[in-house]
N, C-alpha and C. Protein backbone atom coordinates (compact mmCIF):
# COMPACT_ATOMS: atom_id res chain seq x y z
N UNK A 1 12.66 -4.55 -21.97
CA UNK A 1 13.41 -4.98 -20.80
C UNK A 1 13.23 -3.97 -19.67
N UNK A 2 13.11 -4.30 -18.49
CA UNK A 2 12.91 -3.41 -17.17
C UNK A 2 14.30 -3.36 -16.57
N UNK A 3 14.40 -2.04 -16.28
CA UNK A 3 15.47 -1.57 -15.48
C UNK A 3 15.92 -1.94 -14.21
N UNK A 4 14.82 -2.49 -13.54
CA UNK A 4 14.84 -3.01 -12.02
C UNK A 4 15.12 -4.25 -12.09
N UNK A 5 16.21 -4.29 -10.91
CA UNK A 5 16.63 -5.84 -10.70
C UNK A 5 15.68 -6.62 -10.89
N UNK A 6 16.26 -7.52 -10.73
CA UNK A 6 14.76 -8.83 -10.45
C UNK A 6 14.95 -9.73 -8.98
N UNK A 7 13.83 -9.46 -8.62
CA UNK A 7 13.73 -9.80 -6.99
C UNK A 7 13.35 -11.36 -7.00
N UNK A 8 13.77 -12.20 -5.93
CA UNK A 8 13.69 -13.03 -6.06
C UNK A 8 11.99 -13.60 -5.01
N UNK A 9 11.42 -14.68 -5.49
CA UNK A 9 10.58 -15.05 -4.40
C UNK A 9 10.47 -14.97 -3.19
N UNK A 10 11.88 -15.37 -2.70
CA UNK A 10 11.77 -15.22 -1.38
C UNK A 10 11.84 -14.12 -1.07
N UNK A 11 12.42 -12.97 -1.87
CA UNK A 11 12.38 -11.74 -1.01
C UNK A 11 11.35 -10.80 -1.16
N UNK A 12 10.16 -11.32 -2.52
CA UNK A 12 8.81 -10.82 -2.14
C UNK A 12 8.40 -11.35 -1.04
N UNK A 13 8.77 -12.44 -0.76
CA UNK A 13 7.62 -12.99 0.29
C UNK A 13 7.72 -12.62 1.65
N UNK A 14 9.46 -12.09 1.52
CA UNK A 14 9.19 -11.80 3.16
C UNK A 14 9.61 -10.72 3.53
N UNK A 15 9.07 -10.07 2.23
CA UNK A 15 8.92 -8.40 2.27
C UNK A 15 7.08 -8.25 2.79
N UNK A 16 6.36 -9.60 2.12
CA UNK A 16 4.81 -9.49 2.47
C UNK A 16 4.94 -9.57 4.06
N UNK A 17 5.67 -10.77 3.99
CA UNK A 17 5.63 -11.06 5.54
C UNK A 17 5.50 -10.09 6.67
N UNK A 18 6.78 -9.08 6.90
CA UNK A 18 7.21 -7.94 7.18
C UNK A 18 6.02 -7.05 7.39
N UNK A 19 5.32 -7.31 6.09
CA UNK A 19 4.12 -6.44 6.16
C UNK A 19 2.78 -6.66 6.96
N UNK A 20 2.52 -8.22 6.57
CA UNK A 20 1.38 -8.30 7.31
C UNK A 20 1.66 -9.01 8.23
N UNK A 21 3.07 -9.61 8.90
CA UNK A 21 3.00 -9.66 10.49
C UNK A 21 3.04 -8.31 11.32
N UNK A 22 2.81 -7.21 11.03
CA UNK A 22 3.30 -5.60 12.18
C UNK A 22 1.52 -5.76 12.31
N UNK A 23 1.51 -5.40 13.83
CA UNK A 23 0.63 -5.80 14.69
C UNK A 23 -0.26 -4.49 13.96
N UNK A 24 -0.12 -3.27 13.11
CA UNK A 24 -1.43 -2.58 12.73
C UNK A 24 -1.46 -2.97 11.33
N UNK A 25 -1.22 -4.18 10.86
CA UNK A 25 -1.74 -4.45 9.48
C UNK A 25 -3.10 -5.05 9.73
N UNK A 26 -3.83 -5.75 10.77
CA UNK A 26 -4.84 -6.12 10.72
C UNK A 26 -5.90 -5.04 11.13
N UNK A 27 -5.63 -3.76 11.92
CA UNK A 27 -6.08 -2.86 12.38
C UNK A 27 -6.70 -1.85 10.80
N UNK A 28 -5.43 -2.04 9.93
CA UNK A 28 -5.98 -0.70 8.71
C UNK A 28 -6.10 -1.27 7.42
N UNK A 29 -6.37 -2.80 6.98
CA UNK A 29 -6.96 -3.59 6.31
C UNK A 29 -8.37 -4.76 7.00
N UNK A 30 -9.58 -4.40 6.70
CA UNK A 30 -10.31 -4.58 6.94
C UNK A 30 -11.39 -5.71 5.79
N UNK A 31 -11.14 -5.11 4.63
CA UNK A 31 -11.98 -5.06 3.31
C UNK A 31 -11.85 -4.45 2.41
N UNK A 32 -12.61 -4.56 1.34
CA UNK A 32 -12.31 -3.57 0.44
C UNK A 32 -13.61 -3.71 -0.59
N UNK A 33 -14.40 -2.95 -0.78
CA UNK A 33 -15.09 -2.86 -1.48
C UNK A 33 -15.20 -2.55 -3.20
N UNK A 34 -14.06 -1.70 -3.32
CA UNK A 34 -13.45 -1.42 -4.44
C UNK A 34 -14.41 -0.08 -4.82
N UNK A 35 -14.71 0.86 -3.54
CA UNK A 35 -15.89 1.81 -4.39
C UNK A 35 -15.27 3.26 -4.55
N UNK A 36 -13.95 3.32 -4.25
CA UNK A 36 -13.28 3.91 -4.51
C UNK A 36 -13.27 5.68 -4.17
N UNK A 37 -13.93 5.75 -2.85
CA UNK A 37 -14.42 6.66 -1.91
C UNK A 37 -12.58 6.91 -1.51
N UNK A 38 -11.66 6.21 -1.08
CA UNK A 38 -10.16 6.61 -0.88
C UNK A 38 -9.42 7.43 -1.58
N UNK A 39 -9.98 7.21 -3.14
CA UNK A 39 -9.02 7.75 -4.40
C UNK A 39 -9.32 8.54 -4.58
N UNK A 40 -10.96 8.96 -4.83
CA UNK A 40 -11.96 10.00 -5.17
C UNK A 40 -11.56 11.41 -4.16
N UNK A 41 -11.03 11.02 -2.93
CA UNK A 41 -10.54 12.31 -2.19
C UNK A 41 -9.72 12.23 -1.48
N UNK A 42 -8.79 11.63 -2.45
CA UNK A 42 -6.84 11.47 -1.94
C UNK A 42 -6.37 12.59 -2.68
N UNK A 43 -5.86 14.00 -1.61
CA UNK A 43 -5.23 14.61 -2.76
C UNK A 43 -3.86 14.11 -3.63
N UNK A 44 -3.33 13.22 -3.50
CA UNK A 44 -2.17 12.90 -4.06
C UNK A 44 -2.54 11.97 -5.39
N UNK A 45 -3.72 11.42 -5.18
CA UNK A 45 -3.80 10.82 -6.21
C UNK A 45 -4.77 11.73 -7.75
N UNK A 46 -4.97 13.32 -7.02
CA UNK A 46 -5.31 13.97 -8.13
C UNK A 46 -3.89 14.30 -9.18
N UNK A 47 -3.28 14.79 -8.34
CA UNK A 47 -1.43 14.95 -8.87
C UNK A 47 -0.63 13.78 -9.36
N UNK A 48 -0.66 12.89 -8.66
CA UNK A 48 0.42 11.75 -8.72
C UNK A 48 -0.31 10.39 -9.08
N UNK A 49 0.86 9.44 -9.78
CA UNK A 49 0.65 8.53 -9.91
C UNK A 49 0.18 7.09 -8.88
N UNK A 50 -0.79 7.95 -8.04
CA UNK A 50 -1.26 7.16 -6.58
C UNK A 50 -2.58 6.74 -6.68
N UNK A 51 -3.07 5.55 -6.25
CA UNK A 51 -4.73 4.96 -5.80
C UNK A 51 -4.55 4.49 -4.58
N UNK A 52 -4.90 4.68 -3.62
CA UNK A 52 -5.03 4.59 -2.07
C UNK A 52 -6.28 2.75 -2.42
N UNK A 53 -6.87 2.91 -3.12
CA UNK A 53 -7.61 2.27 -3.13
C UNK A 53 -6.75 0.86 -3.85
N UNK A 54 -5.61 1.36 -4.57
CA UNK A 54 -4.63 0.25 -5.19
C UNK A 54 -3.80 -0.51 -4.31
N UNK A 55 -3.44 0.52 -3.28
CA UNK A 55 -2.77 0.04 -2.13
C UNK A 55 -3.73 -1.13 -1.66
N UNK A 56 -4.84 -0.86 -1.02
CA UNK A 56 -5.33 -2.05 -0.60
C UNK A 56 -5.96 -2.75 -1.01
N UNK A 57 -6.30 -2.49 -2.26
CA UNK A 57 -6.50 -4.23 -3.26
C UNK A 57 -5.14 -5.26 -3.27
N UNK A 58 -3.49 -4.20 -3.92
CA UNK A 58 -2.51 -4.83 -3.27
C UNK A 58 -2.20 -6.51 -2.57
N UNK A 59 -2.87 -5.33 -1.15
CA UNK A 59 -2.46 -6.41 -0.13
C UNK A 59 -3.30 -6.98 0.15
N UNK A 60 -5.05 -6.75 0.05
CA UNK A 60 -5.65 -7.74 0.26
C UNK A 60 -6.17 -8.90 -0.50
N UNK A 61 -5.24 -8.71 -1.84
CA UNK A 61 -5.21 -9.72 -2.81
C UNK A 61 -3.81 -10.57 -2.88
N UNK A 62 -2.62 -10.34 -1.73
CA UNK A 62 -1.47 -10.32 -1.40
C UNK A 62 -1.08 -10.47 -3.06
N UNK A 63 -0.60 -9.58 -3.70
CA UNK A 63 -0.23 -9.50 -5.17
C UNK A 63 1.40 -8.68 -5.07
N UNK A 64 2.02 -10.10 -4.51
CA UNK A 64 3.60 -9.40 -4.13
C UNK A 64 4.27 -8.97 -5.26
N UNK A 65 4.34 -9.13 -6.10
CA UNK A 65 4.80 -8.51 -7.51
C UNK A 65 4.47 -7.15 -7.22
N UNK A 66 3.12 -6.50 -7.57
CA UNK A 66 2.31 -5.35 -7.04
C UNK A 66 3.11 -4.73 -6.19
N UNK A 67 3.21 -5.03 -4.79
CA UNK A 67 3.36 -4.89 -3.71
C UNK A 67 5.03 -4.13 -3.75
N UNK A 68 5.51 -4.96 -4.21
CA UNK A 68 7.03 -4.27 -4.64
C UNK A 68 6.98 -3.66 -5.43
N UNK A 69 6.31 -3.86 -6.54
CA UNK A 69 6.35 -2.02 -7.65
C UNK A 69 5.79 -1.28 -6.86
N UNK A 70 5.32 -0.92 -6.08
CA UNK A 70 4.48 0.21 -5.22
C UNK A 70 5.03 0.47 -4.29
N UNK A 71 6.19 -0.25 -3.43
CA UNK A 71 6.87 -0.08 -2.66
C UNK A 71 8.19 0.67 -3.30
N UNK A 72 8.12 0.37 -5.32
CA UNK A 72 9.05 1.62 -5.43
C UNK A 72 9.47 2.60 -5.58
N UNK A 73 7.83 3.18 -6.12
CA UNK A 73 7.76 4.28 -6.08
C UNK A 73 6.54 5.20 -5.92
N UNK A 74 5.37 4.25 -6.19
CA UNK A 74 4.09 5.05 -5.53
C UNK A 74 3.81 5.63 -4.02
N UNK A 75 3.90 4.31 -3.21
CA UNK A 75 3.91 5.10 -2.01
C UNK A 75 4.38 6.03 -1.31
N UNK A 76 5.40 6.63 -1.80
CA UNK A 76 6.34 8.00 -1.71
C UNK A 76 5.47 9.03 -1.98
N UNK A 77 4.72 8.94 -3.14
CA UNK A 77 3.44 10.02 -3.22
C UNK A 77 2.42 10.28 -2.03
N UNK A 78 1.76 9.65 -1.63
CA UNK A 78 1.32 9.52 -0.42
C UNK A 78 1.45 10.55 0.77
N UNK A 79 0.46 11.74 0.83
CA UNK A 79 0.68 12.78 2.01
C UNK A 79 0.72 12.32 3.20
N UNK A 80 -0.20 11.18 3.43
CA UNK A 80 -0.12 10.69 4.85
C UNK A 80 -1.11 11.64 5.30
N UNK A 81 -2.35 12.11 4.85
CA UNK A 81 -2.76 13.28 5.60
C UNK A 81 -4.64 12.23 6.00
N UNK A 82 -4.24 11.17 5.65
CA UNK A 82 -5.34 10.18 6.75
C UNK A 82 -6.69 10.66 5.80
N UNK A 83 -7.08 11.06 4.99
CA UNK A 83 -8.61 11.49 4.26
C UNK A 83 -9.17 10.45 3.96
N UNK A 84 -7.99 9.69 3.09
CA UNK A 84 -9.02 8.05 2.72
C UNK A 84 -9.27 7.04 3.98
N UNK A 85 -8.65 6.94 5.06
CA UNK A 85 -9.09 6.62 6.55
C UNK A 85 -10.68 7.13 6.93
N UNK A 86 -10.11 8.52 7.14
CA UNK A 86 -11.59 8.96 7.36
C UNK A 86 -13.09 8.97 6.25
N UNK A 87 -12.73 8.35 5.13
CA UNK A 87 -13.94 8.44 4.29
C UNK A 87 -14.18 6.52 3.86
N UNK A 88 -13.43 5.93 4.64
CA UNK A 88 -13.66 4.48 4.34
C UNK A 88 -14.84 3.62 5.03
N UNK A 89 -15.67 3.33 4.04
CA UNK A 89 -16.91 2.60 4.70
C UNK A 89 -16.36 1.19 5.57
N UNK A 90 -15.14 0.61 5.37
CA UNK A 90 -15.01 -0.69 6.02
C UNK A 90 -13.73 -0.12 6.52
N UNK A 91 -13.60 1.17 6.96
CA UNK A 91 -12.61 1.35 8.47
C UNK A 91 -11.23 1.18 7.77
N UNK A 92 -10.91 0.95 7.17
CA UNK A 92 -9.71 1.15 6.48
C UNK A 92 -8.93 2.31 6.24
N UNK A 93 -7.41 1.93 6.51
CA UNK A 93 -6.59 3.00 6.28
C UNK A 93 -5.49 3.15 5.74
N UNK A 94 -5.60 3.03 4.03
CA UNK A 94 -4.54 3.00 3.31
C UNK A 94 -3.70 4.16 3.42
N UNK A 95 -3.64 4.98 4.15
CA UNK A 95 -2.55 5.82 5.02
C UNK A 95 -1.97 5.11 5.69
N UNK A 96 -2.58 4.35 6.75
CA UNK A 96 -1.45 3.58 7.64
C UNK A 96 -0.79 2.61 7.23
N UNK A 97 -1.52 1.92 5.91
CA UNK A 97 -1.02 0.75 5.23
C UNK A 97 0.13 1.38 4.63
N UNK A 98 0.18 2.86 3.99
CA UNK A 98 1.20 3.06 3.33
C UNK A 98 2.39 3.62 4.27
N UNK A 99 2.00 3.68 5.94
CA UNK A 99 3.35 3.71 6.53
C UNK A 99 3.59 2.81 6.77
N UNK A 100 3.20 1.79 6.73
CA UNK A 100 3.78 0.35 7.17
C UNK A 100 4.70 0.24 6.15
N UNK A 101 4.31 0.21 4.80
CA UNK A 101 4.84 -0.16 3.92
C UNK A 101 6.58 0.61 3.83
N UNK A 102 5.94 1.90 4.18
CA UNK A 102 7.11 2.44 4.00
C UNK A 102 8.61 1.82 4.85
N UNK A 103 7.86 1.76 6.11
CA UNK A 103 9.59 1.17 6.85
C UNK A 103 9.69 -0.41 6.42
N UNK A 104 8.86 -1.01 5.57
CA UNK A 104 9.26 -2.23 5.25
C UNK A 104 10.70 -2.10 4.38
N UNK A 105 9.77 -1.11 3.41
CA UNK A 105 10.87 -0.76 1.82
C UNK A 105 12.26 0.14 2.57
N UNK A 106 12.04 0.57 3.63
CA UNK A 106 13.62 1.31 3.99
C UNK A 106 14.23 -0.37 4.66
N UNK A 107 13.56 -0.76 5.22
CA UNK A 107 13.99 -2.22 6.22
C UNK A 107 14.89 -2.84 4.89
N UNK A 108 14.24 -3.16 3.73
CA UNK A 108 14.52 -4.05 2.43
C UNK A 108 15.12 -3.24 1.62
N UNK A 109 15.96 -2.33 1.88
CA UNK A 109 16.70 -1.35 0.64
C UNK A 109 17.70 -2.42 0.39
């Protein structure tokens, strides 16, 4: 049995919503190749239970289940220090994806 409430549909969905209507979700999801150039030199994800590269499979597979376990506690790991931005072949920036995310999950406490 899991400790965490249980969220209902609608409030994954318009926790996605939230997410990919803010005018830089189309700006720092682009693609995703899955080659994993984000993770490979995220320092947080040498330490912590983080894939920069998980983040945006995530959302560009909109996998709202996902999306809310990660909103509860992975993305908190997250330095924000922009490396997987700068090393992304398709312009992507699961840094910015993970501040978006973040004021979603304070918006939805």
């Amino acid at each position: 049995m899991s400790d965490k409430p249980a969220v209902s549909t609608e409030e994954l969905e318009s926790i996605f919503h939230d997410i990919q209507s803010d005018l830089r979700f189309d700006h720092e999801l682009n693609g995703c190749l899955n080659c994993g150039i984000c993770t490979a030199t995220c320092p947080a994800a040498h330490y912590y239970d983080f894939s920069p590269r998980e983040i945006v499979q995530l959302l560009w597979t909109e996998n709202l289940e996902g999306i809310y376990d990660a909103m509860q506690e992975k993305i908190w790991s997250c330095a924000q220090c922009y490396t997987c931005a700068a090393r992304c072949p398709f312009g992507n920036s699961p840094g910015g994806l993970v501040m978006l995310m973040r004021e979603v999950a304070i918006k939805h406490q």
